[in-house]
PDB file of N, CA and C in Angstrom:
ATOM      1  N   UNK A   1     -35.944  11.896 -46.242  1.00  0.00           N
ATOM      2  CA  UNK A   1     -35.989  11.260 -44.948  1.00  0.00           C
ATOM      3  C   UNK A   1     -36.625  12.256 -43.971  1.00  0.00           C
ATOM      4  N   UNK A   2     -37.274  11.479 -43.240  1.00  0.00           N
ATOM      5  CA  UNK A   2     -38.320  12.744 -42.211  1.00  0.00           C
ATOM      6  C   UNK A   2     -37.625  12.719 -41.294  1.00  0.00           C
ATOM      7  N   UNK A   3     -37.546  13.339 -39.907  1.00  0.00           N
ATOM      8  CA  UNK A   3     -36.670  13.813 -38.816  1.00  0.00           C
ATOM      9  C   UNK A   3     -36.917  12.827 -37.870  1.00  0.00           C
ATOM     10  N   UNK A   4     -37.790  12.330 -37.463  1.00  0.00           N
ATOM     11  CA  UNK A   4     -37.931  11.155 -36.754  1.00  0.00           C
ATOM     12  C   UNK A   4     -36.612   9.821 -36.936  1.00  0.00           C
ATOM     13  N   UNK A   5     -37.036   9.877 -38.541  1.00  0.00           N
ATOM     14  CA  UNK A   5     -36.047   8.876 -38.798  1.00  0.00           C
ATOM     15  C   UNK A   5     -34.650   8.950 -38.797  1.00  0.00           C
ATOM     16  N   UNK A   6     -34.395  10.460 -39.167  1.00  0.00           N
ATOM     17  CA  UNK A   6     -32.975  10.683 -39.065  1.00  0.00           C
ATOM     18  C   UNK A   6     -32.510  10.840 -37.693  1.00  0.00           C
ATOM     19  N   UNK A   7     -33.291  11.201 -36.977  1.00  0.00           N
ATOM     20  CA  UNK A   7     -33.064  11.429 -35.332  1.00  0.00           C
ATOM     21  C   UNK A   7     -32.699   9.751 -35.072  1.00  0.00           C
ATOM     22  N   UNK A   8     -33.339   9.088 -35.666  1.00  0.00           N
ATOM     23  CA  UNK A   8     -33.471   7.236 -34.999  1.00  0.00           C
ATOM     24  C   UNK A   8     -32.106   6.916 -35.525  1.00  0.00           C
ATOM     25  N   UNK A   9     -32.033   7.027 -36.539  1.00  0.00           N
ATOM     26  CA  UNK A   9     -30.710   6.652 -37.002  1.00  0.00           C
ATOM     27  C   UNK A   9     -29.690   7.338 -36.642  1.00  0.00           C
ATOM     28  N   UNK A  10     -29.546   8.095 -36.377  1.00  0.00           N
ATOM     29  CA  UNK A  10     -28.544   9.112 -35.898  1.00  0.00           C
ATOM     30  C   UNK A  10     -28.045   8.453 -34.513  1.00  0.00           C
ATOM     31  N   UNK A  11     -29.175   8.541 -33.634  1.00  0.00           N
ATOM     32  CA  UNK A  11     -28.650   8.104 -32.091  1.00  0.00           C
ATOM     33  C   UNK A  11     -28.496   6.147 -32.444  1.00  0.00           C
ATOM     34  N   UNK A  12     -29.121   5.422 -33.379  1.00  0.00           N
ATOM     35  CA  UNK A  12     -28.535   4.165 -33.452  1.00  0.00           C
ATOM     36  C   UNK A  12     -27.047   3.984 -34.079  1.00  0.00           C
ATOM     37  N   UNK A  13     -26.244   5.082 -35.364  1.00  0.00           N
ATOM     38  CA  UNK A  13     -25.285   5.002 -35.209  1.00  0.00           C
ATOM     39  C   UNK A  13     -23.718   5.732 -34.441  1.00  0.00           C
ATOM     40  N   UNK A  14     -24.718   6.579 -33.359  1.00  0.00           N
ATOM     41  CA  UNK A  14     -23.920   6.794 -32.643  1.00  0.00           C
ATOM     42  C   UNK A  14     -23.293   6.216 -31.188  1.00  0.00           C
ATOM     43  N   UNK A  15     -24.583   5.292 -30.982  1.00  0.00           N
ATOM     44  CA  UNK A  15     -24.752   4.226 -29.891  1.00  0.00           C
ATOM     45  C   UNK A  15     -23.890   3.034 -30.441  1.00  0.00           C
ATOM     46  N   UNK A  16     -23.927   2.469 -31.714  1.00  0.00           N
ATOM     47  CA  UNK A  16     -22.578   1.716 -32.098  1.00  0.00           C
ATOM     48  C   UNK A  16     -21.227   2.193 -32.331  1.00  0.00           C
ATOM     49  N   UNK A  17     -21.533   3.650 -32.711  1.00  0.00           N
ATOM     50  CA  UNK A  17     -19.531   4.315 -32.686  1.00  0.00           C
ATOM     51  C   UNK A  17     -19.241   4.440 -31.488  1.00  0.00           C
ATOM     52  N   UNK A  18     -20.157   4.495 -30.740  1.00  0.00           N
ATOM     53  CA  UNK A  18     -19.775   5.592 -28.995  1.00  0.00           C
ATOM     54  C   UNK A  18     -19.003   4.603 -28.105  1.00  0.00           C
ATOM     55  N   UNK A  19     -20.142   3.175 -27.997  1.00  0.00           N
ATOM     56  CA  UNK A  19     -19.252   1.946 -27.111  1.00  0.00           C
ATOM     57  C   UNK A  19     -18.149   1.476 -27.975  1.00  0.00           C
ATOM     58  N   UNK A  20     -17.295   1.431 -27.106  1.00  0.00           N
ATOM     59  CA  UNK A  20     -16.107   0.272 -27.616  1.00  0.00           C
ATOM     60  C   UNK A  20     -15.707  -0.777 -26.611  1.00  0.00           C
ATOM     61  N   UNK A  21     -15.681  -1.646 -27.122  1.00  0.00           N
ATOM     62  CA  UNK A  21     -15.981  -3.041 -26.171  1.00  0.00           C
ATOM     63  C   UNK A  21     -14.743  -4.120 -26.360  1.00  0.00           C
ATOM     64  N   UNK A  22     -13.650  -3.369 -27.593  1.00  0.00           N
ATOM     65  CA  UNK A  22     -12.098  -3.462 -28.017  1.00  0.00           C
ATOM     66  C   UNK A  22     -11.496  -3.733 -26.557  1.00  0.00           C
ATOM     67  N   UNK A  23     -10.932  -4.787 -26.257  1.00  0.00           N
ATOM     68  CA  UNK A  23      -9.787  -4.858 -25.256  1.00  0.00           C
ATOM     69  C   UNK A  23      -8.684  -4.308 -25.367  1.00  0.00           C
ATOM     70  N   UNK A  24      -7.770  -3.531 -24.234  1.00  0.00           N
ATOM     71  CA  UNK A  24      -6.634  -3.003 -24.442  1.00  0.00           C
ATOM     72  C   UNK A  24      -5.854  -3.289 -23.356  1.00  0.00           C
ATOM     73  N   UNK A  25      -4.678  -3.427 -23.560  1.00  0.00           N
ATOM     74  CA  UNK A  25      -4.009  -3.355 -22.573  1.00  0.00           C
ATOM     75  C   UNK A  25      -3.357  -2.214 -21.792  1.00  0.00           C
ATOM     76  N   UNK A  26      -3.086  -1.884 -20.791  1.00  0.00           N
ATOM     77  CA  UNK A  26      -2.483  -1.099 -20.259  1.00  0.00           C
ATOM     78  C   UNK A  26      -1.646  -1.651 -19.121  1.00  0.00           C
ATOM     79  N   UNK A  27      -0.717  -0.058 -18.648  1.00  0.00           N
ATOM     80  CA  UNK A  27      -0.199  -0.323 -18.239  1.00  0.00           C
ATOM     81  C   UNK A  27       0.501   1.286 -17.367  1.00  0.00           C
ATOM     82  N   UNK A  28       0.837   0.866 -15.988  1.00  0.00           N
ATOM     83  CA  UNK A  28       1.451   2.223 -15.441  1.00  0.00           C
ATOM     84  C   UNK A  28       2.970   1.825 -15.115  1.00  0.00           C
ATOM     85  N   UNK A  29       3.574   3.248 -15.201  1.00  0.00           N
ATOM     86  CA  UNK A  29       5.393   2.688 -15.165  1.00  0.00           C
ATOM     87  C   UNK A  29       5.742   3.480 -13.591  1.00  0.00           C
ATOM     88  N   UNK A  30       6.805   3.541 -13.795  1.00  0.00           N
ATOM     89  CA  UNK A  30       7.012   4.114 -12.605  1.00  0.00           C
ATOM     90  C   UNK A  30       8.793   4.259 -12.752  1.00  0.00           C
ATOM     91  N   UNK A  31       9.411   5.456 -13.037  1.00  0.00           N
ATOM     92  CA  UNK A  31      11.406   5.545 -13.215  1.00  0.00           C
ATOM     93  C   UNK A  31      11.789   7.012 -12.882  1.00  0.00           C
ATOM     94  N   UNK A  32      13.110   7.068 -12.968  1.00  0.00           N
ATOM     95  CA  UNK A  32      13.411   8.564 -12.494  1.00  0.00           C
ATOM     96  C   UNK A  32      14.377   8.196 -12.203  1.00  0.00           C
ATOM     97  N   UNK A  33      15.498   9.522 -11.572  1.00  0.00           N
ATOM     98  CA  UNK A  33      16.716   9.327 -10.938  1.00  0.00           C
ATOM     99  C   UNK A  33      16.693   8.995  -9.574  1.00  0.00           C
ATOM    100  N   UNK A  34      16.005   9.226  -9.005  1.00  0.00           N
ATOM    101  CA  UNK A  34      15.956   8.921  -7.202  1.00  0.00           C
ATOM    102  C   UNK A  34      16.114   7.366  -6.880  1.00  0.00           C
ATOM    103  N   UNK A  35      15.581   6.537  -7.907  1.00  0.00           N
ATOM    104  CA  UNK A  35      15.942   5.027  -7.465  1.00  0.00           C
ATOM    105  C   UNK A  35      14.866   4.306  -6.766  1.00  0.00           C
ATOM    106  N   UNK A  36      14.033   4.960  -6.069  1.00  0.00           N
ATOM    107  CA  UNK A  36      13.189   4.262  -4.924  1.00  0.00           C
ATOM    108  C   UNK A  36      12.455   4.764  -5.013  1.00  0.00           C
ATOM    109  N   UNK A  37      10.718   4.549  -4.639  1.00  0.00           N
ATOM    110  CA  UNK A  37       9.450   4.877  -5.107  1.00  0.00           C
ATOM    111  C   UNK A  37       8.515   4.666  -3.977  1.00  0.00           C
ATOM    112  N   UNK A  38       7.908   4.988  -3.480  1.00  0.00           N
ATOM    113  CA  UNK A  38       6.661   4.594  -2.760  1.00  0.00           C
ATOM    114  C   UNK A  38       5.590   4.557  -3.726  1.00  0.00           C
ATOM    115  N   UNK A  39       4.344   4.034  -4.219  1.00  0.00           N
ATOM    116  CA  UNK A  39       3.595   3.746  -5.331  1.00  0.00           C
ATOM    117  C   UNK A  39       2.182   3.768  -4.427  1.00  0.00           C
ATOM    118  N   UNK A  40       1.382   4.356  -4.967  1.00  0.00           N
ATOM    119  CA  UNK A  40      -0.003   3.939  -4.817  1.00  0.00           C
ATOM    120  C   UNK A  40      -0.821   4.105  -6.123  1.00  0.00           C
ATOM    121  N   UNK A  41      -1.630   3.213  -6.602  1.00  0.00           N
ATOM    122  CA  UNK A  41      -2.706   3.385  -7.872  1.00  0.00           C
ATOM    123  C   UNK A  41      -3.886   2.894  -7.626  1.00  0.00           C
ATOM    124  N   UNK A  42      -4.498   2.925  -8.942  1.00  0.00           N
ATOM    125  CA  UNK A  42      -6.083   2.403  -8.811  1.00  0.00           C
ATOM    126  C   UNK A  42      -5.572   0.832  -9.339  1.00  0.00           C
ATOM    127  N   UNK A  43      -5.870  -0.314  -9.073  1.00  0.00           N
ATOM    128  CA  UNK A  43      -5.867  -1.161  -9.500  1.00  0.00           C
ATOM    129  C   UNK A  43      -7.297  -2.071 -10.938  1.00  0.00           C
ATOM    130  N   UNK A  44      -6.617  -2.928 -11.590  1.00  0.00           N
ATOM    131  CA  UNK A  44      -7.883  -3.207 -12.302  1.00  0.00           C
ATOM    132  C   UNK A  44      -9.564  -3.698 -11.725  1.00  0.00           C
ATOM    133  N   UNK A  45      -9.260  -3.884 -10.670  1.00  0.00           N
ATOM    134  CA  UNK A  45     -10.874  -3.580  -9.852  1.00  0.00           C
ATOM    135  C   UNK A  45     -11.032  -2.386  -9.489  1.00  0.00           C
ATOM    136  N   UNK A  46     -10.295  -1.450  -9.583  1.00  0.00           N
ATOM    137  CA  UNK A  46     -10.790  -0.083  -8.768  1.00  0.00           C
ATOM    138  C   UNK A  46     -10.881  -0.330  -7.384  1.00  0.00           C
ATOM    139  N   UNK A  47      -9.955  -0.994  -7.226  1.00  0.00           N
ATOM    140  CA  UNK A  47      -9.322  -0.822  -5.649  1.00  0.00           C
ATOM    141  C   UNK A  47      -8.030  -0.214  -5.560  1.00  0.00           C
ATOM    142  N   UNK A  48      -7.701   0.725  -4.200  1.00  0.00           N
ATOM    143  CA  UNK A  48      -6.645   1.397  -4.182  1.00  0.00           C
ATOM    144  C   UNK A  48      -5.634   0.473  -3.631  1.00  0.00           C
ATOM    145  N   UNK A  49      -4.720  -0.056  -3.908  1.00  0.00           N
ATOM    146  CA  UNK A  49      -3.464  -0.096  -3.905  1.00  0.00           C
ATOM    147  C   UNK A  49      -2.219   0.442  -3.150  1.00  0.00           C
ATOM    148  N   UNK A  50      -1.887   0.034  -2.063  1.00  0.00           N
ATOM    149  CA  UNK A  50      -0.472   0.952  -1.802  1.00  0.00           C
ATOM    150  C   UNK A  50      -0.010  -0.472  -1.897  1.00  0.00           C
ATOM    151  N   UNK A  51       1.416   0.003  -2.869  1.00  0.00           N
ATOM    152  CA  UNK A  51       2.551  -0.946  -3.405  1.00  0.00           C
ATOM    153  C   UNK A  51       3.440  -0.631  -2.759  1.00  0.00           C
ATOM    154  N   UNK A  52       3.844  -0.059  -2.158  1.00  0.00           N
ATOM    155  CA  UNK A  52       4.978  -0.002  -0.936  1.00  0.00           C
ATOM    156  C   UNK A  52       6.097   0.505  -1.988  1.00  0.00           C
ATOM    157  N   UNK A  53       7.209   0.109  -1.954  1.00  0.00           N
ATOM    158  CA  UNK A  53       8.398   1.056  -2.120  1.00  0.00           C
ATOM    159  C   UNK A  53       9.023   0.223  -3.492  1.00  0.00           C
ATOM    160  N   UNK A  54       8.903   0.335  -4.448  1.00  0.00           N
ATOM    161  CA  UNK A  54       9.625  -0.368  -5.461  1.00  0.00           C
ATOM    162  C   UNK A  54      10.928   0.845  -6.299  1.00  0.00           C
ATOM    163  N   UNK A  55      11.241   0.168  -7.303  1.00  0.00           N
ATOM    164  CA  UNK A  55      12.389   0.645  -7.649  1.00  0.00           C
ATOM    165  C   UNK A  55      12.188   1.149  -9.214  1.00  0.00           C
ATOM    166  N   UNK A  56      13.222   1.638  -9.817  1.00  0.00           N
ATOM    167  CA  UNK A  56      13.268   1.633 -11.410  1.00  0.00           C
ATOM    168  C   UNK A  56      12.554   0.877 -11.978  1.00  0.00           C
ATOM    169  N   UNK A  57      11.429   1.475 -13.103  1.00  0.00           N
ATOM    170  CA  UNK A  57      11.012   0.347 -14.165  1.00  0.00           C
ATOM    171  C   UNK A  57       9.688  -0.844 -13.274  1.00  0.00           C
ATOM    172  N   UNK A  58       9.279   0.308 -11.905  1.00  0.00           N
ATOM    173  CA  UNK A  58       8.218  -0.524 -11.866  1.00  0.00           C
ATOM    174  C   UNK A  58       7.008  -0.622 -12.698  1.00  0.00           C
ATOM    175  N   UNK A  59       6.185  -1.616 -12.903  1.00  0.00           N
ATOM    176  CA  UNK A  59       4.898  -1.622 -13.437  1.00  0.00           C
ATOM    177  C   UNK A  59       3.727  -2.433 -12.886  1.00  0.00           C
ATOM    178  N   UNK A  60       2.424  -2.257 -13.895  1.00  0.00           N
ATOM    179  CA  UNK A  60       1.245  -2.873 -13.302  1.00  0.00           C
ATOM    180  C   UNK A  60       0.594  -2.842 -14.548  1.00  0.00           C
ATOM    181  N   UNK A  61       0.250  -4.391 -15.250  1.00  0.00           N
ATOM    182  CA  UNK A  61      -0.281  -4.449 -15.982  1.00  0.00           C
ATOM    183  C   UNK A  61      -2.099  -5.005 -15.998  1.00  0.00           C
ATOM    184  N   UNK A  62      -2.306  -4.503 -17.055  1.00  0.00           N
ATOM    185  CA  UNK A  62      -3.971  -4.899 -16.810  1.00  0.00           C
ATOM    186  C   UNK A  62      -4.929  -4.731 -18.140  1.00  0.00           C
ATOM    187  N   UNK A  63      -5.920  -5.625 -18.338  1.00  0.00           N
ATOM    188  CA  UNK A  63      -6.712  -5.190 -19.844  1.00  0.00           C
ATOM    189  C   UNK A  63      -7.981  -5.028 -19.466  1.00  0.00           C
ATOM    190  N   UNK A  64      -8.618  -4.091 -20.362  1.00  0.00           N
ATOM    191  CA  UNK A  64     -10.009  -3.316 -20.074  1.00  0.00           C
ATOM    192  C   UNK A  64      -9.998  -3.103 -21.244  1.00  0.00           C
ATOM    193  N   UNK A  65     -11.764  -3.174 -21.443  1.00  0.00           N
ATOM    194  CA  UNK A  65     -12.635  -2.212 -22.323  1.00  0.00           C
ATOM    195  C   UNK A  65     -13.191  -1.024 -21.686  1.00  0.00           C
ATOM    196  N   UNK A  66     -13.668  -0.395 -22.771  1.00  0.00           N
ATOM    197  CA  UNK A  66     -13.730   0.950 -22.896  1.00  0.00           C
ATOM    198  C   UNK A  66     -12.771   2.019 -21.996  1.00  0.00           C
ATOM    199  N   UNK A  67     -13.396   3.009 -21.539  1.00  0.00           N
ATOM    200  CA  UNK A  67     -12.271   3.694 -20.700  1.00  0.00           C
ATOM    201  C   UNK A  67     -13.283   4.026 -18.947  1.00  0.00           C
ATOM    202  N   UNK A  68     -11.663   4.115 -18.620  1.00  0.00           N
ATOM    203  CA  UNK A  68     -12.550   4.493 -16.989  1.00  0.00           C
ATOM    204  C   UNK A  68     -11.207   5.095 -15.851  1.00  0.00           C
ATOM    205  N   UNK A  69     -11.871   5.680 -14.524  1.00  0.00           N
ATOM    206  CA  UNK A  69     -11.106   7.020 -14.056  1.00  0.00           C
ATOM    207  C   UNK A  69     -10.073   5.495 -13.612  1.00  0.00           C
ATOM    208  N   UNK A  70      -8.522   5.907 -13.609  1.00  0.00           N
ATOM    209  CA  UNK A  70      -7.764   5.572 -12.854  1.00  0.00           C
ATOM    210  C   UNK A  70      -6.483   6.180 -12.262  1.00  0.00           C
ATOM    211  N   UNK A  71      -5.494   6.083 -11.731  1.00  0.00           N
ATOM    212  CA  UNK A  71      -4.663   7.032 -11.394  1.00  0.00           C
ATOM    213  C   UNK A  71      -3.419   5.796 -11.285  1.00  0.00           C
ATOM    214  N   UNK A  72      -2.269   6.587 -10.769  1.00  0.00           N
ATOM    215  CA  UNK A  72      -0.685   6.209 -10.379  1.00  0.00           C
ATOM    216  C   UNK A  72      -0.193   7.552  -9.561  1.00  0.00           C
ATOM    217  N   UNK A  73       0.478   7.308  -8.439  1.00  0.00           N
ATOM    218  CA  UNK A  73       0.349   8.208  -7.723  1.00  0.00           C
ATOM    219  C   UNK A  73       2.207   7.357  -7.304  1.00  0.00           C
ATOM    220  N   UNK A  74       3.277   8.046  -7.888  1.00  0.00           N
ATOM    221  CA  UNK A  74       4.958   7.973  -6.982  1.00  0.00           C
ATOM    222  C   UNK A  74       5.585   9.196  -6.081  1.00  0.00           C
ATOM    223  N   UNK A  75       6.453   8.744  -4.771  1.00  0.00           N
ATOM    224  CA  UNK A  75       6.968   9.858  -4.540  1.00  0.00           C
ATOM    225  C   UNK A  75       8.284   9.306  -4.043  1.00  0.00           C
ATOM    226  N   UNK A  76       9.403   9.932  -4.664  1.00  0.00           N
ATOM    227  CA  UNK A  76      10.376   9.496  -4.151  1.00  0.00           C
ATOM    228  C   UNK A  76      11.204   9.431  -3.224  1.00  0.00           C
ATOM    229  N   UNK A  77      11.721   8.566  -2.704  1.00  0.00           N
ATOM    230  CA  UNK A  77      11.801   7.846  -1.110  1.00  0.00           C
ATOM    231  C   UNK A  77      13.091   8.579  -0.814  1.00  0.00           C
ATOM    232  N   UNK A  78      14.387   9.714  -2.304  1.00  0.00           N
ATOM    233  CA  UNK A  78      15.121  10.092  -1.523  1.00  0.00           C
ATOM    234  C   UNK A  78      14.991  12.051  -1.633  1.00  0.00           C
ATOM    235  N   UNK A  79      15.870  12.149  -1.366  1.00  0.00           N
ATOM    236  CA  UNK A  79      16.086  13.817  -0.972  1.00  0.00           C
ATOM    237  C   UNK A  79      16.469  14.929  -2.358  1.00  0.00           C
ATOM    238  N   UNK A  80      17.071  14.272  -3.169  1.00  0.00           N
ATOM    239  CA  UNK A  80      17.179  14.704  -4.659  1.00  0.00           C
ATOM    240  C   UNK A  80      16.823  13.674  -5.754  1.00  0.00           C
ATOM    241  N   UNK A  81      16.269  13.972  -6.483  1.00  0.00           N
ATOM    242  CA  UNK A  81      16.443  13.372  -7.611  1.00  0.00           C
ATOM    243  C   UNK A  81      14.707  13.391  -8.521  1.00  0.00           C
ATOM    244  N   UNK A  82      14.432  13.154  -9.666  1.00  0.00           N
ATOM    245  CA  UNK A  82      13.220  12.777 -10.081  1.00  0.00           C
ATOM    246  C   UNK A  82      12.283  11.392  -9.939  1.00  0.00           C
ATOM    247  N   UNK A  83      11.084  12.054 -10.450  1.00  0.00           N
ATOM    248  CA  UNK A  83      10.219  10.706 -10.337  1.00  0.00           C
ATOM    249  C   UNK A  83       9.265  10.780 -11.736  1.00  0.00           C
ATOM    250  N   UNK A  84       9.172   9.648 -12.467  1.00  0.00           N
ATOM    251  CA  UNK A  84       7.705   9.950 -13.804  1.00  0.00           C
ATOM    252  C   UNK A  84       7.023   9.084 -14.298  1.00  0.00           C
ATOM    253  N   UNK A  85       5.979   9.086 -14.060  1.00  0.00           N
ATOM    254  CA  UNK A  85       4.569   8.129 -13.960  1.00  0.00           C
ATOM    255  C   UNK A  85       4.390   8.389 -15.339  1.00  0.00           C
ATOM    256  N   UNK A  86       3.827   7.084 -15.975  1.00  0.00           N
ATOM    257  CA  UNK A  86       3.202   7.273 -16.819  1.00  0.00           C
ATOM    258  C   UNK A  86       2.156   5.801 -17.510  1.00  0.00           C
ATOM    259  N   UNK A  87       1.409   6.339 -18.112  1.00  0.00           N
ATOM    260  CA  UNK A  87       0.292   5.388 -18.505  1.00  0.00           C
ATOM    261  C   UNK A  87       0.280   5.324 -19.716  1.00  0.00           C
ATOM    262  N   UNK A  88       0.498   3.908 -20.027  1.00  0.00           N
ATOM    263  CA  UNK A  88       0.348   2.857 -21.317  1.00  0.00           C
ATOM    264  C   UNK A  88      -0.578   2.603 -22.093  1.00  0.00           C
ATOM    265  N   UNK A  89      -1.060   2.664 -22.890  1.00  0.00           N
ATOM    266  CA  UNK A  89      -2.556   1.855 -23.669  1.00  0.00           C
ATOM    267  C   UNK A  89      -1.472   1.445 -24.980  1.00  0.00           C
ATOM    268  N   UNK A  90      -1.772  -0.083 -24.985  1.00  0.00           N
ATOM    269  CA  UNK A  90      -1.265  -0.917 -25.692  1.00  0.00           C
ATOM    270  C   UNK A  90       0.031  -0.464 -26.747  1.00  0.00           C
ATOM    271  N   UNK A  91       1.010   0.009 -25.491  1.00  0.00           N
ATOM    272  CA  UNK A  91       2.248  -0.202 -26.175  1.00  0.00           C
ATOM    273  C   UNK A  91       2.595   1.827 -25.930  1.00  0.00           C
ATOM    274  N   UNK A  92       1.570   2.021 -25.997  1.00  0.00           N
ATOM    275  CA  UNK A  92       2.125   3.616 -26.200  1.00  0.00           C
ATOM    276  C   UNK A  92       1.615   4.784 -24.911  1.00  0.00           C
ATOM    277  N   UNK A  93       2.214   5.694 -24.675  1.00  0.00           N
ATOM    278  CA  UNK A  93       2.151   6.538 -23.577  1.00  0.00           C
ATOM    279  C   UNK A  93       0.689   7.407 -23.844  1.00  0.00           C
ATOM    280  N   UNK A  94      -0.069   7.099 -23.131  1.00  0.00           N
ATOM    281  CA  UNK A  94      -1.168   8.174 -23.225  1.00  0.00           C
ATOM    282  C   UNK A  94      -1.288   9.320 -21.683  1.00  0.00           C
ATOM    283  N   UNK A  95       0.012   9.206 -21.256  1.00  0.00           N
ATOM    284  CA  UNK A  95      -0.148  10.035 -19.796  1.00  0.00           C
ATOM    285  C   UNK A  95       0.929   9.984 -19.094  1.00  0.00           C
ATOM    286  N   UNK A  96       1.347  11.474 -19.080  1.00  0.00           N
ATOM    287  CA  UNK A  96       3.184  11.266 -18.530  1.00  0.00           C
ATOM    288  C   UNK A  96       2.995  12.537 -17.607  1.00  0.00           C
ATOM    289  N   UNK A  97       3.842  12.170 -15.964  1.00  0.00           N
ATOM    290  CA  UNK A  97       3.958  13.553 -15.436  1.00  0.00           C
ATOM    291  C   UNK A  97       5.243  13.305 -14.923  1.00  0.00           C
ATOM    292  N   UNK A  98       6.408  13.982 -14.592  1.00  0.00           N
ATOM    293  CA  UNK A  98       7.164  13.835 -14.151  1.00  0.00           C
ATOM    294  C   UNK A  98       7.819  15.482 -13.204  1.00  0.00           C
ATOM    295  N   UNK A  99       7.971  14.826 -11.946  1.00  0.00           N
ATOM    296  CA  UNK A  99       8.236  15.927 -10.802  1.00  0.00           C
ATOM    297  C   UNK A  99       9.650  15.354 -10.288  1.00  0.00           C
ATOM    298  N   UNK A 100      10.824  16.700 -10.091  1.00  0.00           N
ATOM    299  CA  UNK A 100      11.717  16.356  -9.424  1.00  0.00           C
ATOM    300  C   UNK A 100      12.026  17.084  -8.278  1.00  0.00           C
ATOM    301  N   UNK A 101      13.214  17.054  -7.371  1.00  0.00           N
ATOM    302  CA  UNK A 101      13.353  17.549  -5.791  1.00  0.00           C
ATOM    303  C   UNK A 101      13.232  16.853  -4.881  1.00  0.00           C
ATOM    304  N   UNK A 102      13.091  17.870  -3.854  1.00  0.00           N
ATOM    305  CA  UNK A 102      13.327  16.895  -2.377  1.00  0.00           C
ATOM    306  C   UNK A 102      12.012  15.645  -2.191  1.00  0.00           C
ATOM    307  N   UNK A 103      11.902  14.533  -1.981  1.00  0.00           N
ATOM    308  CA  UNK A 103      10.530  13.763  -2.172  1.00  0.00           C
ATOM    309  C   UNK A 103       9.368  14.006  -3.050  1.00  0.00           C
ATOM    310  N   UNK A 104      10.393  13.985  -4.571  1.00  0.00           N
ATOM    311  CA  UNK A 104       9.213  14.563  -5.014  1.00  0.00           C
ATOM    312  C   UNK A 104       8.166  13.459  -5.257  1.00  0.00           C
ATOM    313  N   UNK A 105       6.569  14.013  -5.635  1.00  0.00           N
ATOM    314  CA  UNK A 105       5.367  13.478  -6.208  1.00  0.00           C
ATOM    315  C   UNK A 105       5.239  13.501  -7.542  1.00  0.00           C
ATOM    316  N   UNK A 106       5.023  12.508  -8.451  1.00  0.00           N
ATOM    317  CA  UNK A 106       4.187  12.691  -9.696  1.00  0.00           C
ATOM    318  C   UNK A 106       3.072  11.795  -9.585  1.00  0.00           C
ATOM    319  N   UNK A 107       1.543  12.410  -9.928  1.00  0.00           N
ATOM    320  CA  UNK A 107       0.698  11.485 -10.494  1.00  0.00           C
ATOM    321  C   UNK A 107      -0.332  12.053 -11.589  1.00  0.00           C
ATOM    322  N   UNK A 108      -0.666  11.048 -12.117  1.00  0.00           N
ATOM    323  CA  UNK A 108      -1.821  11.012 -12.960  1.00  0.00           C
ATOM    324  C   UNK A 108      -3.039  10.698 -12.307  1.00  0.00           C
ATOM    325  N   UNK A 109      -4.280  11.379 -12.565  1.00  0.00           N
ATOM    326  CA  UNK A 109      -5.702  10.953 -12.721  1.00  0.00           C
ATOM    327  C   UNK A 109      -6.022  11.104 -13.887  1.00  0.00           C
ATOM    328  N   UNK A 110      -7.087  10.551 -14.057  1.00  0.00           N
ATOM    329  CA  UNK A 110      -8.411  10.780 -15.128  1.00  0.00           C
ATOM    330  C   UNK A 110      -8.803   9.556 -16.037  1.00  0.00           C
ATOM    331  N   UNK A 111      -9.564  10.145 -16.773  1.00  0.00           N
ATOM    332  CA  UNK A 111     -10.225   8.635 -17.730  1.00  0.00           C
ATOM    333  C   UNK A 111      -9.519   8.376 -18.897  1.00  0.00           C
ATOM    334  N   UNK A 112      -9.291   7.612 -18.841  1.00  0.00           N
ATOM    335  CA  UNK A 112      -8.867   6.614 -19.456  1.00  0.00           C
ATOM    336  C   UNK A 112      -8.986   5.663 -20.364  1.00  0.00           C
TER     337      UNK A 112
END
């Protein structure tokens, strides 16, 4: 095989491994001991979001192909206790931060 061709083939089967066009679901959580949350994220348009103050076991579900930047951003509304964000892809945790103390913050960025 001459180099031309292997070069052609090379970038044609890497242009079919590279996209994935697979739907997934996801999903961001939101729990801890503090009880109460102020929430802001990226939503599935890539619009920002402030969710105002939810509680234990909040979420936000959504399905996408391939991957792309999004975030979850909690801080908790009391004076002690924890907070821990984390991000879902179909069923399983691909992104956990968890911060505790006085109001504390946890978030995630990145791609996704």
């Amino acid at each position: 095989m001459n180099v031309k061709a292997f070069l052609f083939l090379a970038v044609i089967l890497c242009f079919t491994a590279c996209t994935d066009d697979t739907e997934y679901t996801y999903y961001y959580e939101v729990t801890g001991t503090a009880g109460r949350y102020g929430v802001t994220y990226q939503d599935e348009y890539d619009q920002v979001e402030l969710g105002g103050i939810v509680g234990n076991g909040w979420t936000y579900t959504w399905n996408q192909t391939g991957k792309r930047f999004m975030y979850v951003i909690a801080q908790s509304e009391e004076k002690e206790g924890s907070v821990t964000v984390r991000i879902y892809k179909n069923g399983k945790v691909i992104a956990k931060n968890t911060k505790s103390g006085e109001f504390a913050i946890a978030s995630i960025t990145g791609n996704y």
